[in-house]
Protein backbone atom coordinates (compact mmCIF):
# COMPACT_ATOMS: atom_id res chain seq x y z
CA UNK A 1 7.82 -6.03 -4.53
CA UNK A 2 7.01 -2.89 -2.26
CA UNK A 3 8.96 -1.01 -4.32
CA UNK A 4 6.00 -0.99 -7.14
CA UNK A 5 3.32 0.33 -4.79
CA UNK A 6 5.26 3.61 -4.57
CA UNK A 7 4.71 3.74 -7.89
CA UNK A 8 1.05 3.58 -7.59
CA UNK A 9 1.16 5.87 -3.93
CA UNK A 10 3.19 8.85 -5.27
CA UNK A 11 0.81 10.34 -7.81
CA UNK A 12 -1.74 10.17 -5.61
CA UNK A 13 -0.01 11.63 -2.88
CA UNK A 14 1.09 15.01 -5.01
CA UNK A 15 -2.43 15.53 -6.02
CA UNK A 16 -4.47 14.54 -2.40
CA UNK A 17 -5.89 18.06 -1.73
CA UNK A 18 -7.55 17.70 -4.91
CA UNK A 19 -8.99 14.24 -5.25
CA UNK A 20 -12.70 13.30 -3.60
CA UNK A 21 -13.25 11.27 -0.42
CA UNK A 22 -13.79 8.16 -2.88
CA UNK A 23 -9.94 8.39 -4.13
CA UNK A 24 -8.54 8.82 -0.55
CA UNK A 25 -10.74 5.24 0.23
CA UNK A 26 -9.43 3.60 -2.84
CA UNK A 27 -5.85 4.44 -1.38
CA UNK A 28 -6.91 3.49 2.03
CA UNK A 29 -8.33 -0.03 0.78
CA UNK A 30 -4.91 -0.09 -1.30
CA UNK A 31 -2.59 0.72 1.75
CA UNK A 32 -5.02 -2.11 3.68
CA UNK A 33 -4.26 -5.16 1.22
CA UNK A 34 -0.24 -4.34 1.45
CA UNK A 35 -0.73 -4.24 4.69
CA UNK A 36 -2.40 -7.63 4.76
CA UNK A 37 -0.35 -9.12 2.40
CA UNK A 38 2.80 -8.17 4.53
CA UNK A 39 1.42 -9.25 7.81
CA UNK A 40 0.94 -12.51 5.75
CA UNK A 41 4.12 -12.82 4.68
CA UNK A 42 5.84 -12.30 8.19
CA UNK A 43 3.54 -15.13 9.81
CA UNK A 44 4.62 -17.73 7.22
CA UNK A 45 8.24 -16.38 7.50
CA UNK A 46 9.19 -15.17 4.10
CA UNK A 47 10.71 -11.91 5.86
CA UNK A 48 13.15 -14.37 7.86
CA UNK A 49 17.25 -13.86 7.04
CA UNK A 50 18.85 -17.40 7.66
C-alpha cells in the first residue's frame, strides 16, 4: 500500500521549487492522512509479524 503514495510524492517532489504554498499544503495534508492511517494501523496491530 505505501508503495502507491510514492507514486503520488515523487512528481511533486522534482518540481517543489516551482509549485505555490497551496501545493506544498496539499502534500502536507497528504503526508498527514498516511501518517494517520499508519498510526491507525499499528494501534489495531495490522503491522504485527506472528
Amino acid at each position: 500500500v505505501f508503495d502507491v503514495e510514492t507514486v503520488f510524492l515523487y512528481p511533486w517532489a522534482m518540481s517543489f521549487d516551482v509549485l505555490g504554498v497551496s501545493v506544498f499544503i496539499e502534500a502536507l495534508i497528504f503526508v498527514l492522512i498516511l501518517v494517520v492511517g499508519l498510526v491507525y494501523a499499528w494501534r489495531k496491530g495490522a503491522l504485527e509479524w506472528s
